[in-house]
Protein backbone atom coordinates (compact mmCIF):
# COMPACT_ATOMS: atom_id res chain seq x y z
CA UNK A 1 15.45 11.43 -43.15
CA UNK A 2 16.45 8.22 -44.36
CA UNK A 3 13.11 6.37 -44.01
CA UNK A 4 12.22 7.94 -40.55
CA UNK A 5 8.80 9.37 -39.33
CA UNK A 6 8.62 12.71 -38.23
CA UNK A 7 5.94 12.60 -35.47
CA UNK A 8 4.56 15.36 -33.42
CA UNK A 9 2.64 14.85 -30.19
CA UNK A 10 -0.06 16.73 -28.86
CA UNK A 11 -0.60 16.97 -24.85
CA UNK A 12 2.66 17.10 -22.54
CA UNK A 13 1.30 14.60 -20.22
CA UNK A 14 2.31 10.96 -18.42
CA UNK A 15 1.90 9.24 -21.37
CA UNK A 16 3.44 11.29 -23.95
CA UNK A 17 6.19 11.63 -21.21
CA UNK A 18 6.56 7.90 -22.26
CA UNK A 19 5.86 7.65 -25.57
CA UNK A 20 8.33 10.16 -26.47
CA UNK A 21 11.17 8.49 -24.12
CA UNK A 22 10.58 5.61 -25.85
CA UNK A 23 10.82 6.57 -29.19
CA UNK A 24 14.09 7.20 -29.02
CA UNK A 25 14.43 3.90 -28.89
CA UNK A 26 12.41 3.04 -32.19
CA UNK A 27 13.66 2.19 -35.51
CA UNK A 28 12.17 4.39 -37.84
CA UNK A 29 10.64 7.13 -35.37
CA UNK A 30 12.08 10.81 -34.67
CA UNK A 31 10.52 13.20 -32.62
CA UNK A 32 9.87 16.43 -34.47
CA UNK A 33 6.85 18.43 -32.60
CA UNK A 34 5.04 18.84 -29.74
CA UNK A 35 2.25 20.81 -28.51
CA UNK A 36 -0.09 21.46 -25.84
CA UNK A 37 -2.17 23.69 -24.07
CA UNK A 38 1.01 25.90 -21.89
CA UNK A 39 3.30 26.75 -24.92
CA UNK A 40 5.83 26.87 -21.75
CA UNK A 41 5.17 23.10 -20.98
CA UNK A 42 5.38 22.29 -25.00
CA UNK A 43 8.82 23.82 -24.98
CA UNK A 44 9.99 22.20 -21.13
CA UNK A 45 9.00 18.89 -23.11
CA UNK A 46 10.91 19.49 -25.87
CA UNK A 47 13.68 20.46 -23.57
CA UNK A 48 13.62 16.98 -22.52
CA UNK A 49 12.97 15.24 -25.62
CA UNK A 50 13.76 16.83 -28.33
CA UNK A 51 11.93 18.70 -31.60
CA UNK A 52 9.89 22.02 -31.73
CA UNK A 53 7.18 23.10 -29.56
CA UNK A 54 3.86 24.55 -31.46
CA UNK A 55 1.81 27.23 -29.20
CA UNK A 56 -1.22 24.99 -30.11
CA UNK A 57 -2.45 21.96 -31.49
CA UNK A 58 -3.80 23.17 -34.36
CA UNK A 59 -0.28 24.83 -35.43
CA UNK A 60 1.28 21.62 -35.06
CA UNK A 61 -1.16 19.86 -37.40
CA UNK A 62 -0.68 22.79 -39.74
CA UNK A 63 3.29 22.02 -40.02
CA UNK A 64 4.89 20.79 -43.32
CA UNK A 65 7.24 18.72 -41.20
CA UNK A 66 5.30 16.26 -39.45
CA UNK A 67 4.30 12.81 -41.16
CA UNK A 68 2.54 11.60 -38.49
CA UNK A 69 0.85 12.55 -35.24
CA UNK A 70 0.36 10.87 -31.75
CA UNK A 71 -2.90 12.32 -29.91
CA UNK A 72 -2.06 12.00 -26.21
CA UNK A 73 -5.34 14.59 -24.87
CA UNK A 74 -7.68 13.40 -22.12
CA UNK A 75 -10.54 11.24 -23.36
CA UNK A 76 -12.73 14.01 -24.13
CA UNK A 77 -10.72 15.38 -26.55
CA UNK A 78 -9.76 12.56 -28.38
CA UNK A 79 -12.56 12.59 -31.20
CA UNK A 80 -12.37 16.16 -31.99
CA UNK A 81 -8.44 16.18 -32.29
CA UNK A 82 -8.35 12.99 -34.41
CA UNK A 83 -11.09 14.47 -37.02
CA UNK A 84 -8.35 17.42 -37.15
CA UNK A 85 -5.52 15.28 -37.44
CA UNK A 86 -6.91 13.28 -40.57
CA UNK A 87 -8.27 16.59 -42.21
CA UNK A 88 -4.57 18.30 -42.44
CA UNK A 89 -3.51 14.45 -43.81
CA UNK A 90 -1.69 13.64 -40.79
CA UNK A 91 -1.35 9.67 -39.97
CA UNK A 92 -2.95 9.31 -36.61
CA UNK A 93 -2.07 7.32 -33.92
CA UNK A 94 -4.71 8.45 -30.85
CA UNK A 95 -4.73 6.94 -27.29
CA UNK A 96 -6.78 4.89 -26.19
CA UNK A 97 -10.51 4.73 -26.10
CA UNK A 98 -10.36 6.22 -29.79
CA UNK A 99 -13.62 7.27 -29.02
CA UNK A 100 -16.38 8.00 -26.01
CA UNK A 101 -18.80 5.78 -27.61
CA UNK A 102 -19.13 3.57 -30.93
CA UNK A 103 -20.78 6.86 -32.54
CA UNK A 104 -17.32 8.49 -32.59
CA UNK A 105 -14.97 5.58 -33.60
CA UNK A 106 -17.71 4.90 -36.55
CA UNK A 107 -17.18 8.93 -37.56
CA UNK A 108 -12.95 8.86 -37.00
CA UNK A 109 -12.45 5.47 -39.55
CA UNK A 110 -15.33 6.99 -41.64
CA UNK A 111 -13.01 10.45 -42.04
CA UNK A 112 -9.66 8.28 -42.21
CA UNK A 113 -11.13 6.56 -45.30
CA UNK A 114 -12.63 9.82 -47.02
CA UNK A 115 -8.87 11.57 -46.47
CA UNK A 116 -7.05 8.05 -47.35
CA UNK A 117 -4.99 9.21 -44.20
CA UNK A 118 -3.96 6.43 -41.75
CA UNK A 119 -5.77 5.94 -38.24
CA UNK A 120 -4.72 3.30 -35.02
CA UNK A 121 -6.55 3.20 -31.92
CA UNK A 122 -3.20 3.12 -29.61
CA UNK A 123 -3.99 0.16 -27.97
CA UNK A 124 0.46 -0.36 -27.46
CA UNK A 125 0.06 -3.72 -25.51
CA UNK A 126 -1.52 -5.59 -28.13
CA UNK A 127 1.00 -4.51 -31.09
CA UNK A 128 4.20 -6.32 -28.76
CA UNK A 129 5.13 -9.93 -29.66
CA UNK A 130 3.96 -10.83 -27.14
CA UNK A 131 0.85 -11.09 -27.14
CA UNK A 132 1.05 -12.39 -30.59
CA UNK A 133 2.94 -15.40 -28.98
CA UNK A 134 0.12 -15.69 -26.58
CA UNK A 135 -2.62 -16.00 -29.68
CA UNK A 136 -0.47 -18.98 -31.26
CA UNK A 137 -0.15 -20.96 -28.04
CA UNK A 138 -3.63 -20.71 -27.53
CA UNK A 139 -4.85 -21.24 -31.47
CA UNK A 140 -2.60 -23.88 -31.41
CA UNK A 141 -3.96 -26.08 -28.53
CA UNK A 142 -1.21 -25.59 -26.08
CA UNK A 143 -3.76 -25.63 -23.24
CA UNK A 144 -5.94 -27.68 -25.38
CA UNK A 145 -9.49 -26.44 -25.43
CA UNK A 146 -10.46 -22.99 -23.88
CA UNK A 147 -12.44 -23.44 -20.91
CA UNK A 148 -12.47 -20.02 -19.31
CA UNK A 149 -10.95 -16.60 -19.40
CA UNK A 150 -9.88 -13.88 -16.50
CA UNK A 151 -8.30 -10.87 -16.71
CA UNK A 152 -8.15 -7.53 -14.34
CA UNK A 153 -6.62 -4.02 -14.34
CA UNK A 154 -7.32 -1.88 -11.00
CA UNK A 155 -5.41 0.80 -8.73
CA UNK A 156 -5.87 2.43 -5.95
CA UNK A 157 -6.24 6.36 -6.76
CA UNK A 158 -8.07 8.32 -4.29
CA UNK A 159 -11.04 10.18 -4.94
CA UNK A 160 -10.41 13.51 -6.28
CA UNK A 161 -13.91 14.76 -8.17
CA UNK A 162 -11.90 17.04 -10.67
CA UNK A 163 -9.43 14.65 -11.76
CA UNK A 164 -9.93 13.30 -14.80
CA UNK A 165 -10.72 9.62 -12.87
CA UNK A 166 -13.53 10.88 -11.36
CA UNK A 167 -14.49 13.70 -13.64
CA UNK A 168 -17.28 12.55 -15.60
CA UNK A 169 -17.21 15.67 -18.12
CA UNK A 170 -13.71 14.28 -18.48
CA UNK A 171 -15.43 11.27 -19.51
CA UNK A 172 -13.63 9.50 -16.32
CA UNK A 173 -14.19 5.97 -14.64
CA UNK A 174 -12.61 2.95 -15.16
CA UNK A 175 -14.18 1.03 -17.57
CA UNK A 176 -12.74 3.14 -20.65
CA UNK A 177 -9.10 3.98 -19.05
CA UNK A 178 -8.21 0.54 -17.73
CA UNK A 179 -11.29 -1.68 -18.31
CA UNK A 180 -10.65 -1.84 -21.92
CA UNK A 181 -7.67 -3.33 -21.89
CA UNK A 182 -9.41 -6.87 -20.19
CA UNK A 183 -11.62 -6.58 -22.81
CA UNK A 184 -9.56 -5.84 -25.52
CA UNK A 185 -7.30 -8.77 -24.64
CA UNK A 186 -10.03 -11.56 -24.40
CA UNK A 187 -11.31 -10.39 -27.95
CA UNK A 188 -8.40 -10.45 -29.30
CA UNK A 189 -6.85 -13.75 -27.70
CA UNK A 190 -10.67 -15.69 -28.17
CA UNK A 191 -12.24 -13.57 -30.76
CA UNK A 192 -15.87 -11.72 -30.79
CA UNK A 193 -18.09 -12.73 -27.71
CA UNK A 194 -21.76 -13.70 -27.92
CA UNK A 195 -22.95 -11.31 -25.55
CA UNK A 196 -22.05 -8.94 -22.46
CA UNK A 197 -23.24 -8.29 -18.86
CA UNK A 198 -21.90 -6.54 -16.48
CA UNK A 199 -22.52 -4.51 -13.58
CA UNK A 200 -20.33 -1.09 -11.54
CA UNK A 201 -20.05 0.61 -8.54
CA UNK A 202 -20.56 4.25 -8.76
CA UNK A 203 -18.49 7.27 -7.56
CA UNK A 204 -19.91 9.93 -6.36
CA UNK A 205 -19.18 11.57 -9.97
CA UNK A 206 -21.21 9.46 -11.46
CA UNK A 207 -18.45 7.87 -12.56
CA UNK A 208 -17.67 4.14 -12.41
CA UNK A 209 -15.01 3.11 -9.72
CA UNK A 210 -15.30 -0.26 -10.42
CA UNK A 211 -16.70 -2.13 -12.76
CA UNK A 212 -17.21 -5.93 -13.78
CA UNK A 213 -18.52 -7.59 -17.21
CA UNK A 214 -19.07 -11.07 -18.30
CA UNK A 215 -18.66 -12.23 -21.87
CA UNK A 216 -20.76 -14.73 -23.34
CA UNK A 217 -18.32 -17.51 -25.64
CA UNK A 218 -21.47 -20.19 -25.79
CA UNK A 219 -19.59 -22.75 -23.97
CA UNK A 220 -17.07 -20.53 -21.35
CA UNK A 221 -17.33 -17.59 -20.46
CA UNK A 222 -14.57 -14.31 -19.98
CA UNK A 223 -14.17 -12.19 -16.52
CA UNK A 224 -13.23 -8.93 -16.57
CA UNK A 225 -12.38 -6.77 -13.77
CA UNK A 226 -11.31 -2.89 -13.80
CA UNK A 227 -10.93 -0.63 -10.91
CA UNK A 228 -9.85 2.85 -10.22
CA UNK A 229 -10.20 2.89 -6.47
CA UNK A 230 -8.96 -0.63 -5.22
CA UNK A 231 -6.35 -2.93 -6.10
CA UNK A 232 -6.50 -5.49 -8.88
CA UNK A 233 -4.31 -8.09 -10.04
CA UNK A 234 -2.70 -7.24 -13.42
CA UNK A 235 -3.03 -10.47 -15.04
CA UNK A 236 -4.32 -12.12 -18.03
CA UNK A 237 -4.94 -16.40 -17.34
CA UNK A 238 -6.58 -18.35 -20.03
CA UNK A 239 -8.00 -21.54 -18.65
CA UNK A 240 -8.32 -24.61 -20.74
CA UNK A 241 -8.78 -28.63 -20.82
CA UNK A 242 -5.20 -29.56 -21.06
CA UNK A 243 -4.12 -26.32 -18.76
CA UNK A 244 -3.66 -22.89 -18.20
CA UNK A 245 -1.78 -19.84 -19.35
CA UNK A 246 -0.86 -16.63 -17.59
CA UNK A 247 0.42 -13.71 -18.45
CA UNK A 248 1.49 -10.98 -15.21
CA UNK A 249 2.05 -7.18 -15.74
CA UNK A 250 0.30 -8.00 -19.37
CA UNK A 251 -0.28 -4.20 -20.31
CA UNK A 252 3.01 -3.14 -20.15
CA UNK A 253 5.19 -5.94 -21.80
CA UNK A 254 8.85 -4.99 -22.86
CA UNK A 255 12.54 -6.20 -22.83
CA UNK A 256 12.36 -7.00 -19.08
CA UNK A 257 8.50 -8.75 -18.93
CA UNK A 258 8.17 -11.20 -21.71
CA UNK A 259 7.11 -13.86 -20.07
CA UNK A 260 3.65 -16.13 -20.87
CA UNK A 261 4.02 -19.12 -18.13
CA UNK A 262 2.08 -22.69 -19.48
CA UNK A 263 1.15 -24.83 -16.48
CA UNK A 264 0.09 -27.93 -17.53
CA UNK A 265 -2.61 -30.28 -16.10
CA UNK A 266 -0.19 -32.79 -14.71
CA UNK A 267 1.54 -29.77 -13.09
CA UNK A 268 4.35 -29.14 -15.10
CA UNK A 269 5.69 -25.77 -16.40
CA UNK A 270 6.76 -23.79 -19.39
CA UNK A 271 7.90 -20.46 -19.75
CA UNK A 272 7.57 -18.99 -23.13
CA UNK A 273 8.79 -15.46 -23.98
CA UNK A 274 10.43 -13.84 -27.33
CA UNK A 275 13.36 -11.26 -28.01
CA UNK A 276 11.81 -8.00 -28.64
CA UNK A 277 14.25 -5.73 -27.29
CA UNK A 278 12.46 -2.40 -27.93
CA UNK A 279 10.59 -1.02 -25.14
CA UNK A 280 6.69 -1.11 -25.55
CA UNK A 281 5.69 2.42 -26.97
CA UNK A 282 8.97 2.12 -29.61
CA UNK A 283 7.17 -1.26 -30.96
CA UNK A 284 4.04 0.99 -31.07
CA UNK A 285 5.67 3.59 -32.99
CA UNK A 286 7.17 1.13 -35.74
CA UNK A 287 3.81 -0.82 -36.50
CA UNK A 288 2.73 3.01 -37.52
CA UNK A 289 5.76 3.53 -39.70
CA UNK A 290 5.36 0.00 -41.02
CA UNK A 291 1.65 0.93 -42.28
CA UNK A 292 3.00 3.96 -43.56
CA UNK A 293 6.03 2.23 -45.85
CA UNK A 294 3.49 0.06 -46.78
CA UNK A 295 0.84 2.48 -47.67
CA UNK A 296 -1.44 1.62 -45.67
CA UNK A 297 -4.49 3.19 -44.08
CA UNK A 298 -5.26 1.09 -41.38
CA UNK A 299 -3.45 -1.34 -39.41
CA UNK A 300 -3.63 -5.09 -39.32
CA UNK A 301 -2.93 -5.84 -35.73
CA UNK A 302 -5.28 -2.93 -34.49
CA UNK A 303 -7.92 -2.83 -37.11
CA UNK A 304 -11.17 -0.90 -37.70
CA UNK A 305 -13.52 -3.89 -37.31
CA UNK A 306 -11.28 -4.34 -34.31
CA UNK A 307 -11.57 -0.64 -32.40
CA UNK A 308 -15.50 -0.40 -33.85
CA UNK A 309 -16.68 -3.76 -32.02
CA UNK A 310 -14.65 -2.78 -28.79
CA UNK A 311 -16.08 1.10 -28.49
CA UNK A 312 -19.92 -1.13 -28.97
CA UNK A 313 -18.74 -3.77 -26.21
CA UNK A 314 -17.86 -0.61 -24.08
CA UNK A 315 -21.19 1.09 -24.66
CA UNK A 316 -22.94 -1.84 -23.70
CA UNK A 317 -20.63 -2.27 -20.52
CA UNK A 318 -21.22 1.22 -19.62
CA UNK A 319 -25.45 0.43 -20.49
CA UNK A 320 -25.21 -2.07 -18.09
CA UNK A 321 -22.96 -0.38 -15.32
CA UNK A 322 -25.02 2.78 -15.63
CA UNK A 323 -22.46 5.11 -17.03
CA UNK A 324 -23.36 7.74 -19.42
CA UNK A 325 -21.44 10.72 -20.80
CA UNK A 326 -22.52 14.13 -22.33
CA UNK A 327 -21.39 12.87 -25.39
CA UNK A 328 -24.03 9.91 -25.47
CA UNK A 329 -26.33 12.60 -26.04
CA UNK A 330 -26.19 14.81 -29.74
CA UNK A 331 -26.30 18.16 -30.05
CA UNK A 332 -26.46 20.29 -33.33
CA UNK A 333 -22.76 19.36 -34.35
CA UNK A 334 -21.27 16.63 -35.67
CA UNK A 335 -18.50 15.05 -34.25
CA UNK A 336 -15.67 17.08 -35.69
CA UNK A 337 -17.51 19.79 -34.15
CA UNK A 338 -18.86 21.17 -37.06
CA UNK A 339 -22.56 20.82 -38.22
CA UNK A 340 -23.26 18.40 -40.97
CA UNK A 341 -23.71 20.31 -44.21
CA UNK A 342 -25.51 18.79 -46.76
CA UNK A 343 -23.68 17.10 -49.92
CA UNK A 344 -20.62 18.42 -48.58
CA UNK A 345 -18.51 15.65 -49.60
CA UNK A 346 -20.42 14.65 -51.89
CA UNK A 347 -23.38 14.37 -54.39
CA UNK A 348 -26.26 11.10 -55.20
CA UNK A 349 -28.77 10.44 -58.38
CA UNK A 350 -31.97 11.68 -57.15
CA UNK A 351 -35.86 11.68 -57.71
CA UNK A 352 -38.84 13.46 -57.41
CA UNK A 353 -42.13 12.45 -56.32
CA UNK A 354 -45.63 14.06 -56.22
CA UNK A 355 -46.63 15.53 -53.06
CA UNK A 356 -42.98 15.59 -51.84
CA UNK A 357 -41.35 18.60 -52.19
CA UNK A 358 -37.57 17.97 -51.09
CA UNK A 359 -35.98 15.85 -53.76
CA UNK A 360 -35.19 12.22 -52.73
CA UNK A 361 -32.25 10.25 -53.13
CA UNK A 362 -32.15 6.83 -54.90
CA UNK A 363 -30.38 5.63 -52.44
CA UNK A 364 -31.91 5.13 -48.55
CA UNK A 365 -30.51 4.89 -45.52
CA UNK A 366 -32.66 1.97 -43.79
CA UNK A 367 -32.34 2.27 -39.92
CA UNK A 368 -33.48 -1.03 -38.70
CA UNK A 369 -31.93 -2.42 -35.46
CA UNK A 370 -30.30 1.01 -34.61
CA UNK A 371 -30.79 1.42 -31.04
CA UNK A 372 -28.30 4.13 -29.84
CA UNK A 373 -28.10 8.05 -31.03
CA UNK A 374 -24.18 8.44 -31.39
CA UNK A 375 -24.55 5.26 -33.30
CA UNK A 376 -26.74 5.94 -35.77
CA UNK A 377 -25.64 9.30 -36.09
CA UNK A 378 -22.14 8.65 -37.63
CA UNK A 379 -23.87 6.81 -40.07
CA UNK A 380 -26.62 9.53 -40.84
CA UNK A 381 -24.32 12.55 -40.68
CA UNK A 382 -21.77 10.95 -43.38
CA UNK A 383 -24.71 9.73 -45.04
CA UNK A 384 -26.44 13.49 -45.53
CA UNK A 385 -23.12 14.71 -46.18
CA UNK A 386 -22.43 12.51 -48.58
CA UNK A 387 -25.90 13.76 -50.71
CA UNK A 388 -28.16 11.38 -49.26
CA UNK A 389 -31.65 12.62 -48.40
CA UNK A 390 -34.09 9.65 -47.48
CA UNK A 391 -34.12 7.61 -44.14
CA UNK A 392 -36.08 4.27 -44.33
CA UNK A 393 -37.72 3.71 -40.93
CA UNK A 394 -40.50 2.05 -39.39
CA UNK A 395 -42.90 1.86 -36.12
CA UNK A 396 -41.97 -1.85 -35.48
CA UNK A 397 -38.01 -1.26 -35.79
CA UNK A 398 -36.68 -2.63 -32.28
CA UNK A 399 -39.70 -1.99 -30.58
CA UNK A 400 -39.69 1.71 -31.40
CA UNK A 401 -35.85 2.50 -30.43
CA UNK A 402 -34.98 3.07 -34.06
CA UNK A 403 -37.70 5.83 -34.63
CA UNK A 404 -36.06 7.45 -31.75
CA UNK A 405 -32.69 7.78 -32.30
CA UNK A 406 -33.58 8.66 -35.81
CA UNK A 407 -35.62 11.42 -34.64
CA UNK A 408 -32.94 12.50 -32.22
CA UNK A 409 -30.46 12.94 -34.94
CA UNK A 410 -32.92 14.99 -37.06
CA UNK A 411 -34.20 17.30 -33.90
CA UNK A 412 -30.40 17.94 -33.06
CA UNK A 413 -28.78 18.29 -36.35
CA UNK A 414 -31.69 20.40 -37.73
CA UNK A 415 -32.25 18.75 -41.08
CA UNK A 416 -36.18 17.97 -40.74
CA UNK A 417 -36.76 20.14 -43.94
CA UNK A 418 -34.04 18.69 -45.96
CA UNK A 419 -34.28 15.20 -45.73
CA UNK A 420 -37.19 12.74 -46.64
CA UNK A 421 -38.87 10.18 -44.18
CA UNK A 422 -39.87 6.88 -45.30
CA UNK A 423 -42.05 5.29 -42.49
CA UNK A 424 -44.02 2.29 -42.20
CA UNK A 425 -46.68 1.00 -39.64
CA UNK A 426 -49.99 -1.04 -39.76
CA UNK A 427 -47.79 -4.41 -39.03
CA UNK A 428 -48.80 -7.71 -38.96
CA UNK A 429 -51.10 -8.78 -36.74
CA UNK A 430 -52.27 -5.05 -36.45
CA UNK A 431 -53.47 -4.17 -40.26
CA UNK A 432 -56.24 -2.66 -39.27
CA UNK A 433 -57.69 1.25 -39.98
CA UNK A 434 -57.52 2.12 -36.10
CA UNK A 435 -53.90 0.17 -35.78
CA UNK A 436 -52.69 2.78 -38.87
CA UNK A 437 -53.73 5.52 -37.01
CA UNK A 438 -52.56 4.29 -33.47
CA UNK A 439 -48.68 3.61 -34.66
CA UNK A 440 -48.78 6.75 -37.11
CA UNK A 441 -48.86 8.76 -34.16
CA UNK A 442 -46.88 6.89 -31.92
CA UNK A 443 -43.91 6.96 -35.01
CA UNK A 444 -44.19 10.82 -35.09
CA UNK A 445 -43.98 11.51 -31.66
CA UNK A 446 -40.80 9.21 -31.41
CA UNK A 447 -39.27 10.90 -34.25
CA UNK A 448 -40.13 14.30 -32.80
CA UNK A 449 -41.91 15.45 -36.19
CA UNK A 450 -45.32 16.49 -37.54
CA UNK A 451 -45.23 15.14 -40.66
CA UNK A 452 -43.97 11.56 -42.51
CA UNK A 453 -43.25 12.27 -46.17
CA UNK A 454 -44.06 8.89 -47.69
């Protein structure tokens, strides 16, 4: 095909309504597939633009002629779909949030590196020139030194409990549709914050309407504003000593809205822009085919470190807003669906020890500072299925949290009899016979166990 990528998309919604218009308009992308749910709304799609409807997802991942494949689903789906996507060796470019929580972006780049398959968290706004323009001026002291930071994303959409908005089982609310993209912008024009608060207003769902944060820079701080429910400027404005730069309509840049306006401190103005002349989702498209040419498996402009941190930022946004999700809490599968299954993809050196009767690996999983289930669980699912048996914990590991999530992980996946716990208590100041026993207890009720094996 002369270079081109084959892509399929699955779900026929808004946004692979767009995504497919505008890869017409792509240099190296060709529509190919499509699937969804109604095989009668796959085919009305294809009608419209092009390629061959599948009567599910999983046929289109099982085609021979698709290199690469754009997840379009609802939130919910998005983890589940993605793990498929990278199994059958697809390239995977998934909507944004990649993931409900930092749990399930940890698990997706975790199965894109064990396939050597490529993964991008479609986040289309910050792939345009754009907002690569944007970076320089500020890096390069066009507003001299940053002084503050402001950004907002809201609509009004009324409330409708099943939509997916409002519908928390839908994993709904504003701070993962919209909210991220404030976020995502002041990380990626001013780099990794400090620190987060924030606070929401609830729906009735449970889900948050609206939502603020604060980030933490040491010596300015970034607002962020998100709303489902009520109006909100669509705006980006860095503030600094020398002056200030804006960027309207920032999340949906193309041939038509380039512009980045400079107003200096003594008042005058500068318009900067540059020539892209795709629209926004084409530009998109090509940064995928440009990883692929180049063989890679992640991209530079969206990277891993990049959609990890951003999933923990949004946990702790949602933390502080009071947002939680059925998939904050684990159940007996992983997140591909399927239960972990020891040394499935793969095998460690191990050793045995008197008195323990499962054989221990030489290499341990330590879970200090873990303080969130999903979280630690991509790490200790990949880690079991990767051979490993023993988990290093201990009473004193933030203030008990650790323990816990540790012990939700082995309640829900149902591993207590083949893995090894490695606990520790009696800390300093408490090294005492009656402190031993004291924190022994407390450490097996948090990990939900009767026993500690060394």
């Amino acid at each position: 095909m002369d270079g081109k990528i084959r892509w399929g998309i699955l779900a026929t919604g808004s946004i692979a309504d767009t995504f497919a218009s505008d890869l017409k308009h792509s240099h190296y992308g060709v529509l190919f597939g499509v699937a969804s749910r109604s095989f009668a709304r796959a085919q009305a799609f294809c009608d419209t633009h092009g390629g061959t409807p599948s009567h599910d997802y999983a046929a289109l991942l099982a085609r021979d002629d698709i290199d690469a494949v754009y997840i379009a689903t609802p939130h919910d789906a998005h983890v589940v779909w993605a793990h498929r996507a990278l199994e059958a060796g697809k390239a995977t470019l998934c909507e944004k949030p990649l993931g409900l929580n930092q749990g399930e972006v940890l698990s997706l780049y975790g199965a894109a590196a064990r396939n050597n398959v490529l993964l991008v968290e479609a986040l289309m706004y910050v792939m345009h020139p754009r907002m690569h323009l944007a970076r320089k001026l500020v890096s390069d002291g066009e507003i001299g030194t940053v002084t503050g930071f402001s950004s907002g994303f809201g609509f009004s959409f009324p409330f409708t409990p099943e939509h997916r908005l409002y519908n928390r089982d839908r994993a709904g609310g504003g701070m993962l549709d919209i909210g991220i993209y404030p976020l995502t912008a002041a990380r990626f024009l001013l780099g990794e914050p400090h620190a987060l608060s924030g606070e929401a207003r609830l729906a009735p769902t449970g889900v948050d309407a609206e939502a603020r944060a604060i980030l933490d820079y040491g010596n300015f701080a970034a607002d962020l504003h998100c709303a489902i429910d009520t109006d909100i400027a669509w705006q980006i404005s860095v503030m600094g000593s020398d002056g200030k730069l804006v960027i309207d309509q920032p999340w949906h840049s193309g041939p038509d809205n380039q512009s980045i306006v400079v107003t200096k401190a003594d008042g005058s103005v500068q318009e900067f822009s540059t020539a892209e002349t795709r629209p926004l989702y084409a530009v998109e498209a090509d940064h995928v085919a440009d990883c692929l040419q180049r063989g890679d498996i992640a991209s530079d402009l969206v990277s891993p470190e990049f959609s990890i941190n951003t999933a923990y930022w949004l946990d702790r946004w949602r933390t502080a807003g009071g947002v939680t999700y059925d998939a904050d809490t684990l159940g007996p599968t992983g997140f591909d669906a399927n239960p972990p299954v020891a040394g499935r993809h793969g095998i460690m050196p191990m050793m045995h020890m008197d008195g323990v009767d499962t054989p221990i690996s030489r290499l341990v999983l330590g879970t200090d500072n873990q303080i969130d289930a999903p979280t630690l669980a991509a790490m200790a699912d990949t880690f079991f299925e990767q051979g490993g048996t023993c988990f290093d914990t201990a009473h004193i590991y933030s203030d008990g949290v650790s323990e816990q999530v540790l012990g939700a992980w082995i309640k829900a996946r149902g591993v207590r009899d083949q893995i090894v716990i490695l606990g520790k208590g009696a800390h300093p100041p408490d090294c005492t016979p009656d402190a031993m026993a004291r924190q022994l207890d407390e450490s097996l009720n948090r990990l939900q166990t009767e026993y500690i094996d060394i």
